[in-house]
N, C-alpha and C. Protein backbone atom coordinates (compact mmCIF):
# COMPACT_ATOMS: atom_id res chain seq x y z
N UNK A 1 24.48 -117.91 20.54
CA UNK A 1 25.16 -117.71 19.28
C UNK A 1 24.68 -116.40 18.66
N UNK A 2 25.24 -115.43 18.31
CA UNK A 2 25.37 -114.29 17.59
C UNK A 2 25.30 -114.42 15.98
N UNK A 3 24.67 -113.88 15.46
CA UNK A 3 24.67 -113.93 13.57
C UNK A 3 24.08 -112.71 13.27
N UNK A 4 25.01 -112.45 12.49
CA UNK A 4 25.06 -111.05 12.01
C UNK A 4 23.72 -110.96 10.80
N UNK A 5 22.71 -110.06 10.69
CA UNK A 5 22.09 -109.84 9.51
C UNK A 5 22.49 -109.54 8.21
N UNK A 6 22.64 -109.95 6.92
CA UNK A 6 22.18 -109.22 5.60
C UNK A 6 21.96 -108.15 5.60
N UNK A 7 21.90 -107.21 4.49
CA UNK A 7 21.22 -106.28 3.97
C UNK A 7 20.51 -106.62 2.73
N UNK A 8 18.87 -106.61 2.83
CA UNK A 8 18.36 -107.25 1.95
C UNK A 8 18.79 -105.80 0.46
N UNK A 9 18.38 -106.13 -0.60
CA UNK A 9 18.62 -105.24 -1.51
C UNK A 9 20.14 -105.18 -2.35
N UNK A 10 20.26 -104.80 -3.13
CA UNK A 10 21.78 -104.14 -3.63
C UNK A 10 21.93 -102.93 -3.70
N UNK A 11 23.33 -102.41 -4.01
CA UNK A 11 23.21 -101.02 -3.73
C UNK A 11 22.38 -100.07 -5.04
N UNK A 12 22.06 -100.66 -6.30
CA UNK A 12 21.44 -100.36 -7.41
C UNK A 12 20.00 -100.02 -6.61
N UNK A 13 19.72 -101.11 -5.84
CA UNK A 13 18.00 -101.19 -5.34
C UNK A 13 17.66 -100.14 -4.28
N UNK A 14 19.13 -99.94 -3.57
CA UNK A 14 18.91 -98.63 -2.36
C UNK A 14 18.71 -97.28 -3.39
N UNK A 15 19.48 -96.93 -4.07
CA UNK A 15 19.40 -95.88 -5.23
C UNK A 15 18.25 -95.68 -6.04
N UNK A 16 17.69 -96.92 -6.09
CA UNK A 16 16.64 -96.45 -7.10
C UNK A 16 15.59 -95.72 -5.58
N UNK A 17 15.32 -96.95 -4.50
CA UNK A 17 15.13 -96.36 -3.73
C UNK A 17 14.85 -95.13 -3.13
N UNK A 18 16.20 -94.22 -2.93
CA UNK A 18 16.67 -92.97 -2.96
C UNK A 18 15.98 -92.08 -3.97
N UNK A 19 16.09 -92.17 -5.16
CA UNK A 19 15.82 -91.53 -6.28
C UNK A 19 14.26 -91.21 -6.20
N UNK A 20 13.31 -92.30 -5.86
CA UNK A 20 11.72 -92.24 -5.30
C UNK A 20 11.75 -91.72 -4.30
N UNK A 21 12.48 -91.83 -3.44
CA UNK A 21 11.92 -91.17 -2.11
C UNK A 21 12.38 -89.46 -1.91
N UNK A 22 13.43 -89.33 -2.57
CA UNK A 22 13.92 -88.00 -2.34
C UNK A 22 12.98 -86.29 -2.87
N UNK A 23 12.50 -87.00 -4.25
CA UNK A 23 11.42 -85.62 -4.23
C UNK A 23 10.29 -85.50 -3.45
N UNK A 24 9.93 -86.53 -2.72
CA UNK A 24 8.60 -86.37 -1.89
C UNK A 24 9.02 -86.18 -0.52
N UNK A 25 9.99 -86.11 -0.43
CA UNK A 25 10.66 -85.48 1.16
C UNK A 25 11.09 -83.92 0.31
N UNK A 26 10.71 -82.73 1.50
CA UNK A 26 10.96 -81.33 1.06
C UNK A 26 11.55 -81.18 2.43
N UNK A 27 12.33 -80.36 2.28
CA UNK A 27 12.93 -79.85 3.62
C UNK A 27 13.74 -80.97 4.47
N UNK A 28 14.17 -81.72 3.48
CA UNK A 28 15.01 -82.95 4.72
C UNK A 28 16.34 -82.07 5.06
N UNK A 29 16.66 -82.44 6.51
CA UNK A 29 17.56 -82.01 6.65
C UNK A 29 19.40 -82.53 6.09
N UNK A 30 20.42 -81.52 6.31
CA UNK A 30 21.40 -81.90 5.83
C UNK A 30 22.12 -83.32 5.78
N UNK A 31 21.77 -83.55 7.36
CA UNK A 31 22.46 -85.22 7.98
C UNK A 31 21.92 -85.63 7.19
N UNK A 32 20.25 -85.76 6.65
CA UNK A 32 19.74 -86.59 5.92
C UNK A 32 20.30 -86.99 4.94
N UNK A 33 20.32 -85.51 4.01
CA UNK A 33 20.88 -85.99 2.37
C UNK A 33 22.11 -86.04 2.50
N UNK A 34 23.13 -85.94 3.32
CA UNK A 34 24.13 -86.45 3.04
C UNK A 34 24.48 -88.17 3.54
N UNK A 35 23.43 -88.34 3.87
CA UNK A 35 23.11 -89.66 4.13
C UNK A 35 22.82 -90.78 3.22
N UNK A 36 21.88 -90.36 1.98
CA UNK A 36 21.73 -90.05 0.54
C UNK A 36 22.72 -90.04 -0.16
N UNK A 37 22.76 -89.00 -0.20
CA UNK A 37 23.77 -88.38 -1.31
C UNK A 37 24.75 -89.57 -1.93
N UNK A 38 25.59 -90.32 -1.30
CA UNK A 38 25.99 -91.38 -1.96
C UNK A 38 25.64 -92.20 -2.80
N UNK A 39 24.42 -93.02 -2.40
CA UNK A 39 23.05 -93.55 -2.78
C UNK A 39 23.11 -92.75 -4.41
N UNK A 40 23.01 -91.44 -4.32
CA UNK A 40 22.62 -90.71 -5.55
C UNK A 40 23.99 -89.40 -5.78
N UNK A 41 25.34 -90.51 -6.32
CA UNK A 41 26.17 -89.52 -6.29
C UNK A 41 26.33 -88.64 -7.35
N UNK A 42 24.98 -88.96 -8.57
CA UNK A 42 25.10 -87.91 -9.92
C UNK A 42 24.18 -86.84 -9.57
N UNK A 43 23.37 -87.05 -8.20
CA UNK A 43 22.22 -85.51 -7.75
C UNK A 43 22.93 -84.62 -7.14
N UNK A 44 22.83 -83.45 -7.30
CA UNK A 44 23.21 -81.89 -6.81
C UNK A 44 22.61 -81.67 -5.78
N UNK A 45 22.63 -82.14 -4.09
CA UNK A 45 21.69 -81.95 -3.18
C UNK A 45 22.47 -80.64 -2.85
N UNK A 46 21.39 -80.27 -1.84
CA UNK A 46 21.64 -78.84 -1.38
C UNK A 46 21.65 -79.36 0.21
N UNK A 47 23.50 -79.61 0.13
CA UNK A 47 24.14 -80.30 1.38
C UNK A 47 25.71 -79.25 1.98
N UNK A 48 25.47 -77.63 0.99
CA UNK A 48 26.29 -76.96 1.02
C UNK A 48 25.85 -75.96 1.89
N UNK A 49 26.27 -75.13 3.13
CA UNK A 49 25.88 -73.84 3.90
C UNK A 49 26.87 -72.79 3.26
N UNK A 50 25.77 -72.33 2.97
CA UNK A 50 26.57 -70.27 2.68
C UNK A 50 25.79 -69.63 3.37
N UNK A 51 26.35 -68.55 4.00
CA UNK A 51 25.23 -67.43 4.84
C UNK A 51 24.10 -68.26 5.41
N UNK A 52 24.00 -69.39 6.10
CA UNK A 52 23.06 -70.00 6.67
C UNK A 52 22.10 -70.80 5.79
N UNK A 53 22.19 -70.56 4.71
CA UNK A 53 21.32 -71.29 3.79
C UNK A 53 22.17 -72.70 2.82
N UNK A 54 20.73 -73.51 2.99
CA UNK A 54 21.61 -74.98 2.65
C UNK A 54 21.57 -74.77 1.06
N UNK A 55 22.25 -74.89 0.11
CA UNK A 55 22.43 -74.82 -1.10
C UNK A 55 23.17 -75.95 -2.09
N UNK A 56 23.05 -76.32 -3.43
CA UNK A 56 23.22 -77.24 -4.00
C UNK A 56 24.43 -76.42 -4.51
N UNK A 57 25.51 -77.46 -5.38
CA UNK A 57 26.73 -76.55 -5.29
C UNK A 57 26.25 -76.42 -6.78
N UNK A 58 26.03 -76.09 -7.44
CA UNK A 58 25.37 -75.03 -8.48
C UNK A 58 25.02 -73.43 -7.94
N UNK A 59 24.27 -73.62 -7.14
CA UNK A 59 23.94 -72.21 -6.84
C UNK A 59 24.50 -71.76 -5.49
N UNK A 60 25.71 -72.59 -4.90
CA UNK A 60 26.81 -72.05 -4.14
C UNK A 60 27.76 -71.38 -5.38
N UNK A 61 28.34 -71.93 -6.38
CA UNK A 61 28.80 -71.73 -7.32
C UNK A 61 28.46 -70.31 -7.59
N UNK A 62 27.12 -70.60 -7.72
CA UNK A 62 26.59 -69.13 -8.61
C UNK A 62 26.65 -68.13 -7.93
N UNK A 63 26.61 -68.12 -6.64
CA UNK A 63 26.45 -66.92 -5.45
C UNK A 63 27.92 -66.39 -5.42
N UNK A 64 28.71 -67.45 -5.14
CA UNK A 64 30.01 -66.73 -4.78
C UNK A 64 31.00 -66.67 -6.27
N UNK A 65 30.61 -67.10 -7.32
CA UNK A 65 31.07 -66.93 -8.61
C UNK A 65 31.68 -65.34 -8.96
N UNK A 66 31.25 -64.64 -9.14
CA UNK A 66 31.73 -63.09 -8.98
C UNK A 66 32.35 -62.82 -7.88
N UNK A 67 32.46 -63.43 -6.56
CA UNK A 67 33.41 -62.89 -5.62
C UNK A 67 35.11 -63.50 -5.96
N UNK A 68 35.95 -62.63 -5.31
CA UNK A 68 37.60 -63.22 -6.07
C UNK A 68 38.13 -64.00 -5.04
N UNK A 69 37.19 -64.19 -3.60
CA UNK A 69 37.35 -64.86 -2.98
C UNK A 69 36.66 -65.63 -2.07
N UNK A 70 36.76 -66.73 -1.08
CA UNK A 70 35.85 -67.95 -1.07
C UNK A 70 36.55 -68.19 0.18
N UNK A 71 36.10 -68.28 1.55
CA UNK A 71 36.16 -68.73 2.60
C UNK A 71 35.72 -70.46 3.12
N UNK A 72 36.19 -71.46 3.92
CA UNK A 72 34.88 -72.83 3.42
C UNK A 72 36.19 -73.40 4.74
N UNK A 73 35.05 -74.00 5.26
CA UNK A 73 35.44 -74.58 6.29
C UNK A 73 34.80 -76.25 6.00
N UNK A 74 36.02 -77.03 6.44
CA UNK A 74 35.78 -78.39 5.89
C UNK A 74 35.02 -79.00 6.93
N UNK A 75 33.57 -79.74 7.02
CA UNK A 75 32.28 -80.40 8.04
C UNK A 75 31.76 -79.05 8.83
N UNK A 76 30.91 -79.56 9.74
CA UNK A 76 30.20 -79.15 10.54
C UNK A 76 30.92 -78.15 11.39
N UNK A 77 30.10 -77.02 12.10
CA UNK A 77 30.96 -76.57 12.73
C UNK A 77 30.47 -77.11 14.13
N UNK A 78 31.28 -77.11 15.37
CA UNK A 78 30.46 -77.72 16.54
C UNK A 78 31.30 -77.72 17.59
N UNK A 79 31.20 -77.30 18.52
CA UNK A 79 31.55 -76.92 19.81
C UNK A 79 33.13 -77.63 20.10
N UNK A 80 33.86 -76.78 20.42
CA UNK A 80 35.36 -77.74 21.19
C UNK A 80 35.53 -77.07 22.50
N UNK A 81 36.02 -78.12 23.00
CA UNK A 81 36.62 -78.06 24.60
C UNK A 81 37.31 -76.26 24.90
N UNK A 82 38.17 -75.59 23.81
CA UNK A 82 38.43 -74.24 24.54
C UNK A 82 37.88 -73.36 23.77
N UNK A 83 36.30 -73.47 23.45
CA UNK A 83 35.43 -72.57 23.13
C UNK A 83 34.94 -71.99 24.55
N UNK A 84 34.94 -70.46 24.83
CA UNK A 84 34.77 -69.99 26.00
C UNK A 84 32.94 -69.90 26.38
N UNK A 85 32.41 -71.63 25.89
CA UNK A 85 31.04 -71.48 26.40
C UNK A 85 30.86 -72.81 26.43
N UNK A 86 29.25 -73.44 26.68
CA UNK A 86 28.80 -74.70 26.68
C UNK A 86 28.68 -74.68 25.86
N UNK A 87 28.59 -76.24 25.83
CA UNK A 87 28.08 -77.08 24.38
C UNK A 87 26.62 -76.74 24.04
N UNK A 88 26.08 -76.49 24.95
CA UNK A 88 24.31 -76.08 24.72
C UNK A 88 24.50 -74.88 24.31
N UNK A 89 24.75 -73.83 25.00
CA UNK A 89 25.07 -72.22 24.34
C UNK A 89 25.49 -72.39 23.16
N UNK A 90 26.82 -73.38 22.56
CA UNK A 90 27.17 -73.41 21.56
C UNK A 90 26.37 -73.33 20.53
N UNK A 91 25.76 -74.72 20.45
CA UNK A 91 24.80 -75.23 19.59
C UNK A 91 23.37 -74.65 19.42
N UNK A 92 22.78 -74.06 20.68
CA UNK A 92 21.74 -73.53 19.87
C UNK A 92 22.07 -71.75 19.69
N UNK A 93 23.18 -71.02 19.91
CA UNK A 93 23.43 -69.84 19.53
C UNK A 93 24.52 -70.02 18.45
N UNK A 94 24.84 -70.84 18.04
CA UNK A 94 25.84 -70.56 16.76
C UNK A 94 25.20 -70.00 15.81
N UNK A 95 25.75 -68.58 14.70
CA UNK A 95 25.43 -68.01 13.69
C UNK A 95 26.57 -67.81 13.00
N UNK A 96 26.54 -68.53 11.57
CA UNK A 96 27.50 -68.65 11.11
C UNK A 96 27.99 -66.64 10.44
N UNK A 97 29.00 -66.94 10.09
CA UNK A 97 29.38 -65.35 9.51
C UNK A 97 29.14 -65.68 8.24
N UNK A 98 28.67 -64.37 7.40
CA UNK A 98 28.38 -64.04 6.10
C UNK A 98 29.37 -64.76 5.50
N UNK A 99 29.81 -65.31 4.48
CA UNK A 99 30.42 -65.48 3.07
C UNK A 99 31.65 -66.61 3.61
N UNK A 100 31.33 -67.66 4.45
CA UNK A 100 31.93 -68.73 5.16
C UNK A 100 31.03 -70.00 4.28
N UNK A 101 31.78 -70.60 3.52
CA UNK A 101 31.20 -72.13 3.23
C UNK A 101 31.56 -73.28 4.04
N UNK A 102 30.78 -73.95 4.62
CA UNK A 102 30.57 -75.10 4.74
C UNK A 102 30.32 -76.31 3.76
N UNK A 103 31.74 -76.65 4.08
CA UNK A 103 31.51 -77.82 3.20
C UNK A 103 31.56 -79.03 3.55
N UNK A 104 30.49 -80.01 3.11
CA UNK A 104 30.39 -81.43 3.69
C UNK A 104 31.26 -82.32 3.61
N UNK A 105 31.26 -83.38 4.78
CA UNK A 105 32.63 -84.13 5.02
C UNK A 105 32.02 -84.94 5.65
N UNK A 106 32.32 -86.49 5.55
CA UNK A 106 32.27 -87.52 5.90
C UNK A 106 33.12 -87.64 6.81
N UNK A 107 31.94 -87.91 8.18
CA UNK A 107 33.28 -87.87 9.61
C UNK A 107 32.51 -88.54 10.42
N UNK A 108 33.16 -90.38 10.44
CA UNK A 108 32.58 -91.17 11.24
C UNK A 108 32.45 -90.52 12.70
N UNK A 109 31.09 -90.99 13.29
CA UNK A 109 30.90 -90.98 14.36
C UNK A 109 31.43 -91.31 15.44
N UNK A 110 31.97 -91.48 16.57
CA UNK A 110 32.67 -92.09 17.69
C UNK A 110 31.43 -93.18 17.93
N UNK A 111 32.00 -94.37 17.76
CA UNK A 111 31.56 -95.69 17.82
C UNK A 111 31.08 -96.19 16.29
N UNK A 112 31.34 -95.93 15.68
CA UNK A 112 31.33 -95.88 13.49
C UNK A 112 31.74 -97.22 13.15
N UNK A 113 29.99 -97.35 13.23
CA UNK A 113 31.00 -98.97 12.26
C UNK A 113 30.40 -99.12 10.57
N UNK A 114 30.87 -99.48 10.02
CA UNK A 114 30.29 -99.56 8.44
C UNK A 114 29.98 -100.56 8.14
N UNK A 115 29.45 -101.88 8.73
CA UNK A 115 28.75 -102.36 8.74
C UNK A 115 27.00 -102.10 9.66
N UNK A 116 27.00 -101.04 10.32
CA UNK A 116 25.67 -100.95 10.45
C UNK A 116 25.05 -99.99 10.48
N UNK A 117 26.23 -98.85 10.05
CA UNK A 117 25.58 -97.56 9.73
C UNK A 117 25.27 -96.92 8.25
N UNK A 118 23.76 -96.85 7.91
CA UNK A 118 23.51 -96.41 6.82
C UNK A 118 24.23 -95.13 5.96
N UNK A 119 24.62 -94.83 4.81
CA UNK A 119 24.49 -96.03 3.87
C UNK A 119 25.55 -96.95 3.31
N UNK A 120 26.35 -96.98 4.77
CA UNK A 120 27.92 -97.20 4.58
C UNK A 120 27.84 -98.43 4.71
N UNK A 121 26.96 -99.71 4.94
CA UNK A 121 26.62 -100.71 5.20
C UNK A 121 26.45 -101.46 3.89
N UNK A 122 26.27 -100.53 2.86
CA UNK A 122 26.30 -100.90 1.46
C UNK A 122 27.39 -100.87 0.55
N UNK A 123 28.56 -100.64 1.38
CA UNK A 123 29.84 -100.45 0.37
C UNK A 123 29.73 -99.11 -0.29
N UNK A 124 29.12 -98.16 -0.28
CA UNK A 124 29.10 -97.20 -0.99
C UNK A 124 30.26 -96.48 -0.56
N UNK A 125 31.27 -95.73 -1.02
CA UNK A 125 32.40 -94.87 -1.23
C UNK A 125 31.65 -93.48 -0.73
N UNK A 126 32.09 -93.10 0.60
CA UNK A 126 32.16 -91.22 0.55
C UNK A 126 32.27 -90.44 -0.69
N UNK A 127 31.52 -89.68 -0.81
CA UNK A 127 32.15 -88.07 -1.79
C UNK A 127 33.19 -87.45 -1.61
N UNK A 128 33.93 -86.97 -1.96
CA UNK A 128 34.98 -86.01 -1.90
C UNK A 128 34.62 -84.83 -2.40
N UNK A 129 34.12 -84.03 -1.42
CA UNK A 129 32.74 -82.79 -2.10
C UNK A 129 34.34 -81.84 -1.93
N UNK A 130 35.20 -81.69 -1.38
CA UNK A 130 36.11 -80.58 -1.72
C UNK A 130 36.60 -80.57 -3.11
N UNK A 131 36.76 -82.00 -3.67
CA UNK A 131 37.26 -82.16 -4.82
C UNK A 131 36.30 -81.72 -6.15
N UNK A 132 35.09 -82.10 -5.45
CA UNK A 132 33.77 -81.74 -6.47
C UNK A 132 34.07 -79.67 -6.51
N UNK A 133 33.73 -79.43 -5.20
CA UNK A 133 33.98 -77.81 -4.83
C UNK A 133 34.97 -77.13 -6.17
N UNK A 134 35.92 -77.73 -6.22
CA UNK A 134 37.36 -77.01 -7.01
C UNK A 134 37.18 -76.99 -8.27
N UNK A 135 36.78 -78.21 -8.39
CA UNK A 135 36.37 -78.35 -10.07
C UNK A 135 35.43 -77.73 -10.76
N UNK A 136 34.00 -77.08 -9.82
CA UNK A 136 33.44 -76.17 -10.24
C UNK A 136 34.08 -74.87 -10.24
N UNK A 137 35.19 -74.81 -9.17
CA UNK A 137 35.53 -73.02 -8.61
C UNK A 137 36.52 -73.17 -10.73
N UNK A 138 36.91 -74.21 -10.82
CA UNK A 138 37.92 -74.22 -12.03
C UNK A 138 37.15 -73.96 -13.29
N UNK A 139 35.82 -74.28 -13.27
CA UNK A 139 35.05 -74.29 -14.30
C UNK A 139 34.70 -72.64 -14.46
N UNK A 140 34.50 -71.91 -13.16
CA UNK A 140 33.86 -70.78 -13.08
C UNK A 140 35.12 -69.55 -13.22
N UNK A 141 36.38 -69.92 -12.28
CA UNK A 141 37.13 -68.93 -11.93
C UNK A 141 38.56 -69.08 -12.88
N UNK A 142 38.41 -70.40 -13.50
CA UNK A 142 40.17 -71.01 -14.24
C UNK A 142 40.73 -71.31 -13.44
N UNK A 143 41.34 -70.59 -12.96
CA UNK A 143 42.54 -70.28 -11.90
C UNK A 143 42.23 -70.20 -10.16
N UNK A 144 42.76 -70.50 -9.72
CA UNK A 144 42.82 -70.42 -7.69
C UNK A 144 44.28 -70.90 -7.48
N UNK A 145 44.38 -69.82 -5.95
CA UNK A 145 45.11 -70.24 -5.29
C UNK A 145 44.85 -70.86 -3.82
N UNK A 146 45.26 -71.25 -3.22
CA UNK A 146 44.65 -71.83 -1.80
C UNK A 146 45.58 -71.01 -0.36
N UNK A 147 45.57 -71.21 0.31
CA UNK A 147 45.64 -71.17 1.49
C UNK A 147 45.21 -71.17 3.26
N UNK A 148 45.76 -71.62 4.12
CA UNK A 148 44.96 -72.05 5.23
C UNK A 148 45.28 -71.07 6.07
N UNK A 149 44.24 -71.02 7.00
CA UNK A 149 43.78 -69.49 7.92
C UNK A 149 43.95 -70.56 9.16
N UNK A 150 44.39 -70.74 10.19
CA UNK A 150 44.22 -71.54 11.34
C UNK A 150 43.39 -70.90 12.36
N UNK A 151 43.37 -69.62 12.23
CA UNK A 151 42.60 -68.97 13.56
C UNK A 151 41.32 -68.15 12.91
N UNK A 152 40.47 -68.29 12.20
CA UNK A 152 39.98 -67.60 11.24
C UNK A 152 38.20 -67.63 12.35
N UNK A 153 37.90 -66.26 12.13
CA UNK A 153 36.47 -65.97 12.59
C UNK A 153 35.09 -66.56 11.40
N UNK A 154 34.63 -68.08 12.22
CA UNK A 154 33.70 -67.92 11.11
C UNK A 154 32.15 -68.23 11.88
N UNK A 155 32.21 -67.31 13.41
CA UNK A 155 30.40 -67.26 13.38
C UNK A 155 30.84 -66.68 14.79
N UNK A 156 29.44 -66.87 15.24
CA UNK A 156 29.65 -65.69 16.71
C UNK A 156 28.26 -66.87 17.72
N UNK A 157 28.57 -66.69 18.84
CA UNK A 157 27.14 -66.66 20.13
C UNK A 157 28.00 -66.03 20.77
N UNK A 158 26.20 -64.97 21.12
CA UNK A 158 26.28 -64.12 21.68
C UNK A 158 27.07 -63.17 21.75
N UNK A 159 27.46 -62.98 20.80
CA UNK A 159 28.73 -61.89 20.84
C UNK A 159 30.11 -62.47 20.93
N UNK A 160 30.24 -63.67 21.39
CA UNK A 160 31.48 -64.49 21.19
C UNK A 160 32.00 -64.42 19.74
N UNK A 161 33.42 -64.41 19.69
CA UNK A 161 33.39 -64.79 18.17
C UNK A 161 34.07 -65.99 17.73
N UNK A 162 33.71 -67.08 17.42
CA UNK A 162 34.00 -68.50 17.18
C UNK A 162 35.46 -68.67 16.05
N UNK A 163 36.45 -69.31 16.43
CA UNK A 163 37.26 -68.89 15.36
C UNK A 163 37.75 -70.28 15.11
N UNK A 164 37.84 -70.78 13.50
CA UNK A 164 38.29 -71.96 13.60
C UNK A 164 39.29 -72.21 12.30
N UNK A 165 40.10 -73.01 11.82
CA UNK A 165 40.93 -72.91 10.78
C UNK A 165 39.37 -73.29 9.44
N UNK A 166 40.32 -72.42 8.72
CA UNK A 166 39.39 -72.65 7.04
C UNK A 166 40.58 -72.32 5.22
N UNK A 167 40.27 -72.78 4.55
CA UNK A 167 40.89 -72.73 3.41
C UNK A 167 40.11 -71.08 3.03
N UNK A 168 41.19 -70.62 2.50
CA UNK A 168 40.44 -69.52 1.44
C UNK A 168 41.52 -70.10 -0.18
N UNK A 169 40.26 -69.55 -0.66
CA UNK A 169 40.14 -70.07 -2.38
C UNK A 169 40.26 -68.53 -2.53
N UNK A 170 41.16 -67.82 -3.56
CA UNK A 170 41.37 -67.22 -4.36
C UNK A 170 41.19 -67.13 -5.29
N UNK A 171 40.76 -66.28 -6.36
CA UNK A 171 40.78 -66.31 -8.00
C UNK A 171 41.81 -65.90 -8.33
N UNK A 172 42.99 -66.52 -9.41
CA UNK A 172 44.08 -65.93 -10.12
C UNK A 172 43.21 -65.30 -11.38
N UNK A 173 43.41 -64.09 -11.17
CA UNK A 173 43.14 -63.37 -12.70
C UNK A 173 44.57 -63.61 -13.99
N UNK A 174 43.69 -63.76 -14.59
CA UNK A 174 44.68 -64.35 -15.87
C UNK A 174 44.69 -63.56 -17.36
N UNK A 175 45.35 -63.06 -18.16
CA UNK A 175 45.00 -62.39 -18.97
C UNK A 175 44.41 -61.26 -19.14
């Protein structure tokens, strides 16, 4: 006979949880806090890549705030079948290109179940960090326009140049 476990706790108790454990971890990586991040969906983690550096979207905000335009590719970037290299070459020579955001995205795993994968095991709801993204670009810029790039260069190995679709965000100047 098979019986499924509980999750001892509520999702209040994983959060507070979260909330203790997160300043005494430095340097966790991205998978991590976006692992988190739900857990603690009023914290500003720094789960955003610009120019290679992981950043909180405050000071993604702030970096590309004066530029009139905004490059951002939605998840991870990561190797496909007619990339002209391996998956190993891929992954440990990928360098992303200057002024390309990465933005985080909730993208079950192949074999994803939400009952036993943290912290989706708790009912917690994904972020919609593009939606979060806009509302700051609206706070900072007023105005944007959007559009999608399908073949767009956003990193290189070895001299390869990796090209994948991405949104560019525009500023409408107004007045």
């Amino acid at each position: 006979m098979h019986a499924e476990a509980s999750v001892a706790g509520s999702q209040a108790a994983w959060s507070e949880w979260a909330t203790e454990v997160l300043p005494c971890q430095t340097n966790l990586p991205i998978d991590a806090l976006l692992n988190l991040h739900p857990l603690l969906r009023d914290h500003d983690l720094s789960v955003w890549q610009y120019d290679a550096d992981a950043l909180t979207l405050s000071d993604l905000v702030i970096c590309v705030a004066a530029r009139g335009e905004l490059r951002i590719h939605l998840g991870e970037l990561s190797h496909e079948d007619d990339d002209d290299m391996s998956r190993g070459r891929f992954d440990f020579g990928f360098k992303l290109s200057d002024h390309i955001v990465i933005t985080p995205k909730f993208r079950p795993a192949l074999g994803y179940s939400p009952s036993v994968e943290f912290p989706w095991f708790l009912d917690v709801a994904p972020i919609d960090y593009q939606s979060r993204l806009e509302a700051e670009l609206i706070r900072f810029w007023g105005c944007f326009d959007t559009h999608e790039e399908n073949d767009a260069a956003v990193g290189e190995v070895d001299g390869i140049e990796i090209r994948r679709s991405v949104t560019v965000y525009r500023r409408v100047w107004t007045g």
